[in-house]
PDB file of N, CA and C in Angstrom:
ATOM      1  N   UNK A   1       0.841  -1.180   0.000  1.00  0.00           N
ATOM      2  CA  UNK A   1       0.000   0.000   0.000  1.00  0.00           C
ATOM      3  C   UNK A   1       0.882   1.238   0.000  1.00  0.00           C
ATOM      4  N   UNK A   2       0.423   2.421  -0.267  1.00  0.00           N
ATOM      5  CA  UNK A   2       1.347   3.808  -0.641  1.00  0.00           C
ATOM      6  C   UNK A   2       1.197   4.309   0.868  1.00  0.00           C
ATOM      7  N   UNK A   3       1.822   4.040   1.627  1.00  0.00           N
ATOM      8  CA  UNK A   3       1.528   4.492   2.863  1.00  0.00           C
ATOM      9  C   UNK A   3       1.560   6.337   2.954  1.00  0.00           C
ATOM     10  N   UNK A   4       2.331   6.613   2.144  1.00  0.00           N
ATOM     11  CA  UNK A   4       2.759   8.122   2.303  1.00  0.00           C
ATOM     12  C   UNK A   4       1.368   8.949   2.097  1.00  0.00           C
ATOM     13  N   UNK A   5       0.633   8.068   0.090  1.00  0.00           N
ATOM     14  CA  UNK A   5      -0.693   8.526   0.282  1.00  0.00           C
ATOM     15  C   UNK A   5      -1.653   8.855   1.115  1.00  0.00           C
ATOM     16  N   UNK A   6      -1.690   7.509   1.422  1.00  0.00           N
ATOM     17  CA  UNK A   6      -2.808   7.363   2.743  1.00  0.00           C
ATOM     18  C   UNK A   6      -2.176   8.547   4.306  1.00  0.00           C
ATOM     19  N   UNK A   7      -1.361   8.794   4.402  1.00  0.00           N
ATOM     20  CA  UNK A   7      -0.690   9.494   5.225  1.00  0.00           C
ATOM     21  C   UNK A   7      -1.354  11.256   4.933  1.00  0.00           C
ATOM     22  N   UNK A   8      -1.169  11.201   3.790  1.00  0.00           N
ATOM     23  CA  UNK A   8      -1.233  12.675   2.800  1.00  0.00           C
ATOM     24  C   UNK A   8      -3.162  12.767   3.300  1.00  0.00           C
ATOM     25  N   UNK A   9      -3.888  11.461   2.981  1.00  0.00           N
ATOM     26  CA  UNK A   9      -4.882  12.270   2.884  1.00  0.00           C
ATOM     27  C   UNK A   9      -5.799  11.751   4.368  1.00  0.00           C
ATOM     28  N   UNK A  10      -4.923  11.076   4.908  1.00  0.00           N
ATOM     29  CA  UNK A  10      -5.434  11.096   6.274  1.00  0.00           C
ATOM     30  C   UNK A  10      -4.939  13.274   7.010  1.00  0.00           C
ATOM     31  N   UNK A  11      -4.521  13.577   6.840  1.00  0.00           N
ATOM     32  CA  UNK A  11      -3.684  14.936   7.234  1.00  0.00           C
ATOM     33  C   UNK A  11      -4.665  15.654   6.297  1.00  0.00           C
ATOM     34  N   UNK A  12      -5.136  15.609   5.253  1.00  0.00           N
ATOM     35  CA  UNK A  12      -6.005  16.494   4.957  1.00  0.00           C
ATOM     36  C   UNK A  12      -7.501  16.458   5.284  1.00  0.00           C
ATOM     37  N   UNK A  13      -7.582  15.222   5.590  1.00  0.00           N
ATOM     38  CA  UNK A  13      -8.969  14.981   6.320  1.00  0.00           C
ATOM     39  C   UNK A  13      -9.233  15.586   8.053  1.00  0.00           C
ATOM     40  N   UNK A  14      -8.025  15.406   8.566  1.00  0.00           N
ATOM     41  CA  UNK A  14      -7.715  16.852   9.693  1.00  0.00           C
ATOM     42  C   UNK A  14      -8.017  17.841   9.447  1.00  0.00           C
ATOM     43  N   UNK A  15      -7.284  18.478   8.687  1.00  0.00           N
ATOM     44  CA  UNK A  15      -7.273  20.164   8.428  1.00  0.00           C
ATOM     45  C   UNK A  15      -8.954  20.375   7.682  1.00  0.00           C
ATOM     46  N   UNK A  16      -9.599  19.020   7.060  1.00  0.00           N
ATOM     47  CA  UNK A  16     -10.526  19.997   6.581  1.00  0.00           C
ATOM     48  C   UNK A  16     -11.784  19.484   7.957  1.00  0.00           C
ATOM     49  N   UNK A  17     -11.803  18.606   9.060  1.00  0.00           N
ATOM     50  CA  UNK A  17     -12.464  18.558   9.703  1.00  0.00           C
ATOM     51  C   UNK A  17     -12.121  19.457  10.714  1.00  0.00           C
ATOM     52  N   UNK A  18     -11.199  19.703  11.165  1.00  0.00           N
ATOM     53  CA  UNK A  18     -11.005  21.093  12.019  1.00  0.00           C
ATOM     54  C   UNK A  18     -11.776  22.052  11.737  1.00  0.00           C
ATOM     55  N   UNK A  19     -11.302  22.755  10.318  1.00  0.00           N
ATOM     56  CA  UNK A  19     -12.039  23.688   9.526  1.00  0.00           C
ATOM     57  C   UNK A  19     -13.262  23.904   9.785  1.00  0.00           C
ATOM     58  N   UNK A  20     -14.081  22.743   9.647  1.00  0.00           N
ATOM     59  CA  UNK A  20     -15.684  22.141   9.690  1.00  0.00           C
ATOM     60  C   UNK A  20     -15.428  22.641  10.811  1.00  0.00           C
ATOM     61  N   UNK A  21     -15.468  22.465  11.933  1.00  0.00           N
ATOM     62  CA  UNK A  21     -15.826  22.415  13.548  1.00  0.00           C
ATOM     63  C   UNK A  21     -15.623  23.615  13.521  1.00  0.00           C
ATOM     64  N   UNK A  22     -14.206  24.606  12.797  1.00  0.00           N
ATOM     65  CA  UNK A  22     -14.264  25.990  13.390  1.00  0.00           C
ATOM     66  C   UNK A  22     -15.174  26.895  12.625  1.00  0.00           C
ATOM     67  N   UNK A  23     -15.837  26.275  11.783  1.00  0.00           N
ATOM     68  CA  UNK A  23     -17.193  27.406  10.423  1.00  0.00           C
ATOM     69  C   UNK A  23     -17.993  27.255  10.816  1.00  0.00           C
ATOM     70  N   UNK A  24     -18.885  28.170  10.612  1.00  0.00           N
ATOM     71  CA  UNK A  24     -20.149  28.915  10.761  1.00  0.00           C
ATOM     72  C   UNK A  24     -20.586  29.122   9.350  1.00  0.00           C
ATOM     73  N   UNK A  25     -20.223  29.041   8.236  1.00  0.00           N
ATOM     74  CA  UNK A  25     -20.944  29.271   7.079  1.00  0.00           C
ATOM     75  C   UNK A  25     -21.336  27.823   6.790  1.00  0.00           C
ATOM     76  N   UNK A  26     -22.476  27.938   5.934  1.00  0.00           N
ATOM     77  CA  UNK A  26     -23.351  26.801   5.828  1.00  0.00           C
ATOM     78  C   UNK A  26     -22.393  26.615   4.749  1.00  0.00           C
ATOM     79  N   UNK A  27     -22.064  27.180   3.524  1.00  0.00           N
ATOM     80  CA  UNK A  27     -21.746  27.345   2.255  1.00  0.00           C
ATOM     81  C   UNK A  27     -20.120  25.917   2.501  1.00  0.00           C
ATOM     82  N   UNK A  28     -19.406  26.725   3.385  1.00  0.00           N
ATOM     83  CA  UNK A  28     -17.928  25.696   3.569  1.00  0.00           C
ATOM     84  C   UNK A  28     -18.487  24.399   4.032  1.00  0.00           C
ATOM     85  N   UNK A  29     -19.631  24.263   4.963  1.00  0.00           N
ATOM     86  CA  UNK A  29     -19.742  22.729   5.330  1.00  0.00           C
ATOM     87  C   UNK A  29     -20.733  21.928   4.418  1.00  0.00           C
ATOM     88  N   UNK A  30     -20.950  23.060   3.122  1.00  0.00           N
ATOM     89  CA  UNK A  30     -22.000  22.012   1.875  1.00  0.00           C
ATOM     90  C   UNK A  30     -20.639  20.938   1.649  1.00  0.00           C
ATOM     91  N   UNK A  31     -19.550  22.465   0.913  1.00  0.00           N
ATOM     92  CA  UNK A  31     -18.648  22.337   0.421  1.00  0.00           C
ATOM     93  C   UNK A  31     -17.524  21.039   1.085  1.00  0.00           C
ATOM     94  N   UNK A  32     -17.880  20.779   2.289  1.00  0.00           N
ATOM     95  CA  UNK A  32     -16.849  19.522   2.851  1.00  0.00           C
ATOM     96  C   UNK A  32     -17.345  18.894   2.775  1.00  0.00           C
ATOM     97  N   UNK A  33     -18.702  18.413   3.005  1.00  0.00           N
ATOM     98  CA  UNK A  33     -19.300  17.440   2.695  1.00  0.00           C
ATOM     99  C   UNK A  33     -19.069  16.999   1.003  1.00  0.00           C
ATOM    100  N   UNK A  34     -18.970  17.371   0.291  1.00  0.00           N
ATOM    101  CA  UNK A  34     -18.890  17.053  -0.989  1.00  0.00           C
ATOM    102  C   UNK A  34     -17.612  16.812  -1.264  1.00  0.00           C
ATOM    103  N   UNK A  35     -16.688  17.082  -0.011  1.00  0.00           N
ATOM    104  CA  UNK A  35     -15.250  16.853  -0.393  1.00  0.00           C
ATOM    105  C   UNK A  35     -15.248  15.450  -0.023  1.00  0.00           C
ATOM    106  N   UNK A  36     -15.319  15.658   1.439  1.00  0.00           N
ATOM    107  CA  UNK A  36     -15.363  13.457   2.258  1.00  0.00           C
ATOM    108  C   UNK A  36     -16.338  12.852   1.584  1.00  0.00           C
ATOM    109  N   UNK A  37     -17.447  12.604   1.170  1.00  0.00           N
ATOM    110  CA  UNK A  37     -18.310  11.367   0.704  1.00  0.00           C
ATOM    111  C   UNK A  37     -17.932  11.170  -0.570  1.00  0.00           C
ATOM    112  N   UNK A  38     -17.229  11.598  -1.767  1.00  0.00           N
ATOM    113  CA  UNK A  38     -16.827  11.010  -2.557  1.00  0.00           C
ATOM    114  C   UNK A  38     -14.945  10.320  -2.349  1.00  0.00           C
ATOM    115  N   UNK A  39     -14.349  11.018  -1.416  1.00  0.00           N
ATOM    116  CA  UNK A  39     -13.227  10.603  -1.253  1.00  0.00           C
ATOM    117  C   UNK A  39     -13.138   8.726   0.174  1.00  0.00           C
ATOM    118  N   UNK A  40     -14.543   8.813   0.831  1.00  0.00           N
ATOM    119  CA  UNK A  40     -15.207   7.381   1.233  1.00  0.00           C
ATOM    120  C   UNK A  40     -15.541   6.349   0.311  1.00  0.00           C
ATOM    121  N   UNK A  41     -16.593   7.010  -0.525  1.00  0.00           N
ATOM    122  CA  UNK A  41     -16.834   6.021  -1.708  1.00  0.00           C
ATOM    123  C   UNK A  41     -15.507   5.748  -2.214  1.00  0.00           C
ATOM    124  N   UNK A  42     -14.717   6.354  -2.669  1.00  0.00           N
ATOM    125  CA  UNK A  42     -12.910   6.117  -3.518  1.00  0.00           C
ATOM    126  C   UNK A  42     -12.488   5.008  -2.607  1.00  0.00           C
ATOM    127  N   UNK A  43     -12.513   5.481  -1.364  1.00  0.00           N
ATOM    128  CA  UNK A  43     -12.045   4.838  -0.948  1.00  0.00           C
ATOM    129  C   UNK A  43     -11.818   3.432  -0.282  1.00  0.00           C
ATOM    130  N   UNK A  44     -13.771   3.277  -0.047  1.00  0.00           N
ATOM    131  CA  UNK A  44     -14.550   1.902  -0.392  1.00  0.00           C
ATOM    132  C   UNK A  44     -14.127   1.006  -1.631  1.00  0.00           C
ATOM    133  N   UNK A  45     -14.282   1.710  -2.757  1.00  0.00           N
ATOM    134  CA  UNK A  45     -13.681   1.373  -3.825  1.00  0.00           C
ATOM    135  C   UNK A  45     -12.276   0.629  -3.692  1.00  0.00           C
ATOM    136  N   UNK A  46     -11.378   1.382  -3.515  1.00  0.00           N
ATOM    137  CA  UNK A  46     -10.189   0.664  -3.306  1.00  0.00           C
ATOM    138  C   UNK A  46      -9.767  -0.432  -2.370  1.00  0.00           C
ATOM    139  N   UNK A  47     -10.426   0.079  -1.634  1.00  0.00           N
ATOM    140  CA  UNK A  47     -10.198  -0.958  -0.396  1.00  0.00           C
ATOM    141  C   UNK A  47     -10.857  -2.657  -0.777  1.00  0.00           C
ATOM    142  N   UNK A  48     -12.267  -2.779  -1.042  1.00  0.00           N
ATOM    143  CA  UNK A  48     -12.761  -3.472  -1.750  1.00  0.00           C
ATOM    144  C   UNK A  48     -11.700  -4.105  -2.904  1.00  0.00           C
ATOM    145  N   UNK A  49     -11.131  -3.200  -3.899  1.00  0.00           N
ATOM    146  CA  UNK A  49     -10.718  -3.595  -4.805  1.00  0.00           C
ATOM    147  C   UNK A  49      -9.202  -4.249  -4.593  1.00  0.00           C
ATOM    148  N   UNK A  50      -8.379  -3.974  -3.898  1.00  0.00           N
ATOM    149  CA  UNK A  50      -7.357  -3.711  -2.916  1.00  0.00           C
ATOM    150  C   UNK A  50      -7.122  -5.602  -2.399  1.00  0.00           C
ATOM    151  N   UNK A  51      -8.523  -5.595  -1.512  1.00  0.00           N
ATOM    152  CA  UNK A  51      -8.455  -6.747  -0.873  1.00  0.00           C
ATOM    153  C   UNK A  51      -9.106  -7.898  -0.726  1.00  0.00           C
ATOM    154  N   UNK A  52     -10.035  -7.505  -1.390  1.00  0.00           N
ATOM    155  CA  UNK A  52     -11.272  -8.474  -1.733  1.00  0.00           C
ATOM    156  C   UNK A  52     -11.642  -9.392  -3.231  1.00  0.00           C
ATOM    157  N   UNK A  53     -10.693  -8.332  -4.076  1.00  0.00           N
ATOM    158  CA  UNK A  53     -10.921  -9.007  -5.012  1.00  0.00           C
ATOM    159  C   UNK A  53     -10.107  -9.669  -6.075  1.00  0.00           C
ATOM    160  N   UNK A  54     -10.105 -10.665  -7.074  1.00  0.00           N
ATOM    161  CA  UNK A  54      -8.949 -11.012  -7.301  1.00  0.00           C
ATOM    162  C   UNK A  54      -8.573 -10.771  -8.431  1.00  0.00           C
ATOM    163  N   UNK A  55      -7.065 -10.562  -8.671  1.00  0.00           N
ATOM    164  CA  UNK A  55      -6.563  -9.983 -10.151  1.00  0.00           C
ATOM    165  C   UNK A  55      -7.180 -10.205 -11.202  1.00  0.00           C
ATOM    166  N   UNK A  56      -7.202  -9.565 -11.738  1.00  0.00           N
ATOM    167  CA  UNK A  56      -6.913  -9.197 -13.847  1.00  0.00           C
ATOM    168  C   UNK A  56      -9.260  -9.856 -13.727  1.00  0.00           C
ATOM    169  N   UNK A  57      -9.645  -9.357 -12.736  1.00  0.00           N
ATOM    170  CA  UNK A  57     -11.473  -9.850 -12.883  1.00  0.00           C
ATOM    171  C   UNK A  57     -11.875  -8.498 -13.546  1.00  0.00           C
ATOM    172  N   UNK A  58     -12.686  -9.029 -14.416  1.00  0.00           N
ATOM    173  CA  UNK A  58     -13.132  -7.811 -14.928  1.00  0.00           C
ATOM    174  C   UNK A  58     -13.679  -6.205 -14.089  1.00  0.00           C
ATOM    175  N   UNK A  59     -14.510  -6.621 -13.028  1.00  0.00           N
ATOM    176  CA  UNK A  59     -14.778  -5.658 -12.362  1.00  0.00           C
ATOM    177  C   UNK A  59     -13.689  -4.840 -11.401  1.00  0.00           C
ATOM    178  N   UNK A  60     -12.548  -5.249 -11.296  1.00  0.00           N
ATOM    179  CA  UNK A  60     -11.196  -5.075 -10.607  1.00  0.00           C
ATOM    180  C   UNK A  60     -11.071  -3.510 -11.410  1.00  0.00           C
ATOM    181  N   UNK A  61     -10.945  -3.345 -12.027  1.00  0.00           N
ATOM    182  CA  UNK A  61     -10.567  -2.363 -13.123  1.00  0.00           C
ATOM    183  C   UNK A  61     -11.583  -1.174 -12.741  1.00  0.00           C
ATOM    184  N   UNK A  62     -12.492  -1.757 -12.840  1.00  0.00           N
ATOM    185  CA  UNK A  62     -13.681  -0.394 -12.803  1.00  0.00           C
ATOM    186  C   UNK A  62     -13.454   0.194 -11.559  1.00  0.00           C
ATOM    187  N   UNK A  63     -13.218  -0.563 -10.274  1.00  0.00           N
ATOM    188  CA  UNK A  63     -13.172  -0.064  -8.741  1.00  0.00           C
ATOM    189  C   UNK A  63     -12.354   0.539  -9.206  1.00  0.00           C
ATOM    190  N   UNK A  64     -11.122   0.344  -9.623  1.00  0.00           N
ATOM    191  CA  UNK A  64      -9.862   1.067  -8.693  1.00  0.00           C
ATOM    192  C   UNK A  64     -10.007   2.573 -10.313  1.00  0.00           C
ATOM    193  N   UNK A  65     -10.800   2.521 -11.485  1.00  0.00           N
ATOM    194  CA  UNK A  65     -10.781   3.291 -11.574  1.00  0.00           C
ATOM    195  C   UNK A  65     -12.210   4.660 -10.675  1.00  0.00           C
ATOM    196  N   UNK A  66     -12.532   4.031 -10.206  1.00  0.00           N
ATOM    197  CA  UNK A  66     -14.052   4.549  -9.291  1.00  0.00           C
ATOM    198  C   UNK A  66     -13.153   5.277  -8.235  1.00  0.00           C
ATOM    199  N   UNK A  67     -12.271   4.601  -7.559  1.00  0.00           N
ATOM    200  CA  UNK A  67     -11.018   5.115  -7.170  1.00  0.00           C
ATOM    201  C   UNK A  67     -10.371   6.367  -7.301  1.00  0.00           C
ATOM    202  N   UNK A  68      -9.664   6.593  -8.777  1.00  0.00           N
ATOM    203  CA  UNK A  68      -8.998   7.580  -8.983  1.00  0.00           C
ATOM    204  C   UNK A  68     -10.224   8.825  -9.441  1.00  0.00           C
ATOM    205  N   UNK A  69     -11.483   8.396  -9.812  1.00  0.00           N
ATOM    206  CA  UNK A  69     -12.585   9.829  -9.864  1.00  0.00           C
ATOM    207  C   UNK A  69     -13.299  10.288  -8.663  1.00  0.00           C
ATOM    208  N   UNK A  70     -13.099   9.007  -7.913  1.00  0.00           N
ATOM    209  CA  UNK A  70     -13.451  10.020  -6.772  1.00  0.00           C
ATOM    210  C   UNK A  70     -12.524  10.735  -5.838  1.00  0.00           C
ATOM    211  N   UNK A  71     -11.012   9.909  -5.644  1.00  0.00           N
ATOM    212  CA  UNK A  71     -10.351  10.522  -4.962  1.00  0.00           C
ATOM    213  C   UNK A  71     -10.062  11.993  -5.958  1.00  0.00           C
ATOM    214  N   UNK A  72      -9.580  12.022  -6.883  1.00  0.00           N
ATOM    215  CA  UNK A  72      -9.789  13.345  -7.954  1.00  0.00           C
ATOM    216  C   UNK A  72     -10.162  14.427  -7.812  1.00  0.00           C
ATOM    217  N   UNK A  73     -11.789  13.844  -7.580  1.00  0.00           N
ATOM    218  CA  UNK A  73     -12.775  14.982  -7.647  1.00  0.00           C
ATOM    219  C   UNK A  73     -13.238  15.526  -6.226  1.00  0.00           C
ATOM    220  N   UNK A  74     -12.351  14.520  -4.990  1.00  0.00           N
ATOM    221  CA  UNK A  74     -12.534  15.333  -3.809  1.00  0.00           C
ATOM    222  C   UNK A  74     -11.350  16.009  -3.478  1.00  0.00           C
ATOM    223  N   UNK A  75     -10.205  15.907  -4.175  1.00  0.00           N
ATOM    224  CA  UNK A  75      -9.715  16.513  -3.974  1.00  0.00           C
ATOM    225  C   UNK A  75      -9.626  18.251  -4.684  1.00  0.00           C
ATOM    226  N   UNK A  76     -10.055  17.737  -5.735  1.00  0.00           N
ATOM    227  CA  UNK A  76     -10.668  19.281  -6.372  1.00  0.00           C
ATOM    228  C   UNK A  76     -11.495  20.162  -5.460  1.00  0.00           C
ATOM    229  N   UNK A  77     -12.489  19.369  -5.032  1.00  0.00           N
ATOM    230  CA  UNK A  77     -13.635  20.025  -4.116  1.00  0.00           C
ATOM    231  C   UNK A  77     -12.867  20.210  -2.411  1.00  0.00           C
ATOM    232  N   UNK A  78     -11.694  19.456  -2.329  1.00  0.00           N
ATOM    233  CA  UNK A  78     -10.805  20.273  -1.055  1.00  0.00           C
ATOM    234  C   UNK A  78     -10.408  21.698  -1.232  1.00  0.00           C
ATOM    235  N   UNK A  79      -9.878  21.576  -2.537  1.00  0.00           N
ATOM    236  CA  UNK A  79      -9.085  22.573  -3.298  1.00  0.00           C
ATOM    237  C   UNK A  79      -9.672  23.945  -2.978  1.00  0.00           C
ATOM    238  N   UNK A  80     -11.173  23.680  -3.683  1.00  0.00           N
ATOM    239  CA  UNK A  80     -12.074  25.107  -3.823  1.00  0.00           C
ATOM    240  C   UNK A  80     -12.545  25.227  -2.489  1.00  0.00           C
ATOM    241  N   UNK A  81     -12.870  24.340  -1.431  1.00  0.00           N
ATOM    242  CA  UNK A  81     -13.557  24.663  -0.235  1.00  0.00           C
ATOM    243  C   UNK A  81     -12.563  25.678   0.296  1.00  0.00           C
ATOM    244  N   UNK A  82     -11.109  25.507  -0.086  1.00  0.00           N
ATOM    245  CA  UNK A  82     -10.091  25.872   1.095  1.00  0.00           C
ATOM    246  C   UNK A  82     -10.040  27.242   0.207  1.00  0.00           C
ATOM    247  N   UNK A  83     -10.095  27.716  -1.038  1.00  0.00           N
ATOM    248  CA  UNK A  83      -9.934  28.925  -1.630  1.00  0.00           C
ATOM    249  C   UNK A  83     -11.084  29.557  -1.291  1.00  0.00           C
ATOM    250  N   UNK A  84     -12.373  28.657  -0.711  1.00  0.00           N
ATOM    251  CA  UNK A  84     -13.727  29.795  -0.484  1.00  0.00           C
ATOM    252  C   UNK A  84     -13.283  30.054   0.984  1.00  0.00           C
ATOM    253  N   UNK A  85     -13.005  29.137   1.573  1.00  0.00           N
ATOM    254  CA  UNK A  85     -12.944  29.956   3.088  1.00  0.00           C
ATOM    255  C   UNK A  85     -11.912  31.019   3.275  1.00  0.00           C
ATOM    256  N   UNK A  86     -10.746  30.942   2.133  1.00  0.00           N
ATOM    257  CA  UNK A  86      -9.436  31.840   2.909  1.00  0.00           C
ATOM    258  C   UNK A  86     -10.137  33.125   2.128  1.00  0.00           C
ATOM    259  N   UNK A  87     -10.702  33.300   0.963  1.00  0.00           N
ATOM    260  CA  UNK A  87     -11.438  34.435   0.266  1.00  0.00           C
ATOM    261  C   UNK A  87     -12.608  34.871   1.560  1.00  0.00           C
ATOM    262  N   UNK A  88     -13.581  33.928   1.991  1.00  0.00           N
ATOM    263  CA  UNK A  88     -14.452  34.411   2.497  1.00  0.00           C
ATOM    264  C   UNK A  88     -13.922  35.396   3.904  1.00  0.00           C
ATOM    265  N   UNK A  89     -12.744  34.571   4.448  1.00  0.00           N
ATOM    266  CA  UNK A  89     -11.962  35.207   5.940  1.00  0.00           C
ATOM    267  C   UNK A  89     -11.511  36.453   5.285  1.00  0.00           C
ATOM    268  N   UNK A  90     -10.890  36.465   4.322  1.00  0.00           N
ATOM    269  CA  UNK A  90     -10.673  38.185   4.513  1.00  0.00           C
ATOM    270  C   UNK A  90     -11.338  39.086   4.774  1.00  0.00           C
ATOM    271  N   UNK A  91     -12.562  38.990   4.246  1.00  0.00           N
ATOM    272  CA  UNK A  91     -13.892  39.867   4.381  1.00  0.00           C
ATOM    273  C   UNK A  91     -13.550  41.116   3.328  1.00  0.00           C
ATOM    274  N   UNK A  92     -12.739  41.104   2.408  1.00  0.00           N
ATOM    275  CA  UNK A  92     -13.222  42.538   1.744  1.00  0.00           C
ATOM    276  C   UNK A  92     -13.344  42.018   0.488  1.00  0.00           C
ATOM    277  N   UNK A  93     -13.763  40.447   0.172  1.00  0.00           N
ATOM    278  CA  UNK A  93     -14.359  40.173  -1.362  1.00  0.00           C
ATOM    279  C   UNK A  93     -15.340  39.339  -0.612  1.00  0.00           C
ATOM    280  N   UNK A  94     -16.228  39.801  -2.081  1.00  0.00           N
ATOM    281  CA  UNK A  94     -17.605  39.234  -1.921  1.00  0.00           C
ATOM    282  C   UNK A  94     -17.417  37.527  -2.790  1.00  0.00           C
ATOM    283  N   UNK A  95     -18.072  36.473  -2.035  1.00  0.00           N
ATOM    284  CA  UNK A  95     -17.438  35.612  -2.916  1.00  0.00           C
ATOM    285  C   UNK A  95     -18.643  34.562  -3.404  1.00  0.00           C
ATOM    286  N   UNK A  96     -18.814  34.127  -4.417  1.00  0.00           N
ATOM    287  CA  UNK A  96     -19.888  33.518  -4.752  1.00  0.00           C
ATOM    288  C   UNK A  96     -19.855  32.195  -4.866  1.00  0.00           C
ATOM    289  N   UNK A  97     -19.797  31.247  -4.515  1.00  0.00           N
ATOM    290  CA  UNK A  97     -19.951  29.501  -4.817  1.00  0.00           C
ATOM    291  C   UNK A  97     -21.314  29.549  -5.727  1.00  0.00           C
ATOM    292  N   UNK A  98     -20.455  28.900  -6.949  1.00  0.00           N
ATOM    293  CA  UNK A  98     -21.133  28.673  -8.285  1.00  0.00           C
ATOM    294  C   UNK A  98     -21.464  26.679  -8.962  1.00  0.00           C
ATOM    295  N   UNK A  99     -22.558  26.246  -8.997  1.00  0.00           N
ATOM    296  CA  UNK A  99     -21.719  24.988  -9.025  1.00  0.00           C
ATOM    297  C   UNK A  99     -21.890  24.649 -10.554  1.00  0.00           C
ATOM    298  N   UNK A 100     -21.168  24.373 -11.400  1.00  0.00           N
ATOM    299  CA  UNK A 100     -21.347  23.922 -13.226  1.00  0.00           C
ATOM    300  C   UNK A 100     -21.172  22.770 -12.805  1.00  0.00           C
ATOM    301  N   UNK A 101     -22.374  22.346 -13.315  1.00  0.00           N
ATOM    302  CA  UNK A 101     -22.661  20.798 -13.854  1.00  0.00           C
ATOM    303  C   UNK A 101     -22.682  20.094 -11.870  1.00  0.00           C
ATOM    304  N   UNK A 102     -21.434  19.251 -12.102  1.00  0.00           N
ATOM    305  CA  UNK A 102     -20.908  18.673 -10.377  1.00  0.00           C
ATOM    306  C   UNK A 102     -20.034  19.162  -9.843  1.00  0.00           C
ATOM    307  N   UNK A 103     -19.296  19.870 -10.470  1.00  0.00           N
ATOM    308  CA  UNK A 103     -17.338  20.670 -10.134  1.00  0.00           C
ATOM    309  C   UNK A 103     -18.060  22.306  -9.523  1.00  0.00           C
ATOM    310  N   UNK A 104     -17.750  22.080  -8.408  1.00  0.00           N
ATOM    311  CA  UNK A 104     -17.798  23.868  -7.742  1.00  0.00           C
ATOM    312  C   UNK A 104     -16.950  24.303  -8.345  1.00  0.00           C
ATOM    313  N   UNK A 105     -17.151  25.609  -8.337  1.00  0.00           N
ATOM    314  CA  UNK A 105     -16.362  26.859  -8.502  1.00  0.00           C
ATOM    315  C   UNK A 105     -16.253  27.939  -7.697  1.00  0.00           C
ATOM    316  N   UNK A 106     -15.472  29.046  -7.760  1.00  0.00           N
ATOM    317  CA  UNK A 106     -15.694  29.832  -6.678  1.00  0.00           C
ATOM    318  C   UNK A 106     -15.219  31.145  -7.696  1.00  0.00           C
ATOM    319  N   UNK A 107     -16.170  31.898  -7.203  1.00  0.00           N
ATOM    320  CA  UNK A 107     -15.821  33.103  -8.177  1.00  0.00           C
ATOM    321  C   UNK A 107     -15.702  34.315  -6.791  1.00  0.00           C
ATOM    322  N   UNK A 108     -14.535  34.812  -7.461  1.00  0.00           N
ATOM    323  CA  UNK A 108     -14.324  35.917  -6.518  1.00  0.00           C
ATOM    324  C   UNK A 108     -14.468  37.667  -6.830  1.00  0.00           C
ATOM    325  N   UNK A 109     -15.363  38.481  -6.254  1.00  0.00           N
ATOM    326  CA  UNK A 109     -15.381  40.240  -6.739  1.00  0.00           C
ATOM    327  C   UNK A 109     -14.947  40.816  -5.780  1.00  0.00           C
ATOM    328  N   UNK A 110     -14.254  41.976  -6.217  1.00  0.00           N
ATOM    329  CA  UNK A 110     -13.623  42.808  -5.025  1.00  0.00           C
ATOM    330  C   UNK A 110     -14.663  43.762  -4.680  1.00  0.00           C
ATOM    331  N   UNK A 111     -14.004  44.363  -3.544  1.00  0.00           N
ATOM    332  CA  UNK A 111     -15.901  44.893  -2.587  1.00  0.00           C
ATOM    333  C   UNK A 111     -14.911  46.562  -2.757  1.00  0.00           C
ATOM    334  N   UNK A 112     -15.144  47.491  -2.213  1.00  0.00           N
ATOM    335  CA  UNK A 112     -15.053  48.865  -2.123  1.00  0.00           C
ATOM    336  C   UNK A 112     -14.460  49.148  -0.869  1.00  0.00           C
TER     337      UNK A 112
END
């Protein structure tokens, strides 16, 4: 196993549950939530795929790629949660969470 990985995103699953506990905006704890339940499922995925199942089976393939889209795409959605909260803490931009399609975005305007 990649221990370092698992290391990497055990440490970001800290920093973004801290985060959670220290917010008050509804908007950052949509936004974590959408980060952990697809990076669980990934990780169901792998684990499953990892240990349960046995080489070169057809369905082997699909997990561990179920795997790399969800770990992916929560990590994208770490990405933007952590650019909406450090935008939102400054307080002198107004900041909008936009979502296209499934991928947040975060659009940022400067205030006066």
């Amino acid at each position: 196993m990649n221990l370092s990985y698992i290391a990497e995103v055990v440490f970001m699953l800290y920093l973004a549950i801290q985060t959670y506990r220290e917010s008050t905006d509804p908007m950052f704890n949509k936004l974590f939530w959408w980060n952990v339940i697809p990076y669980f499922f990934g990780a169901a995925c792998w684990i499953t795929e990892k240990f349960f199942c046995l080489p070169l089976l057809p369905f082997t393939l699909y997990l561990h790629s179920i795997w790399h889209l969800a770990a992916g795409y929560g990590t994208y959605v770490f990405i933007t949660s952590n650019v909406y909260a450090r935008a939102a803490s400054i307080g002198k931009v107004k900041v909008d969470f936009e979502p296209l399609l499934a991928a947040p975005y975060v659009v940022i305007h400067k205030t006066n």
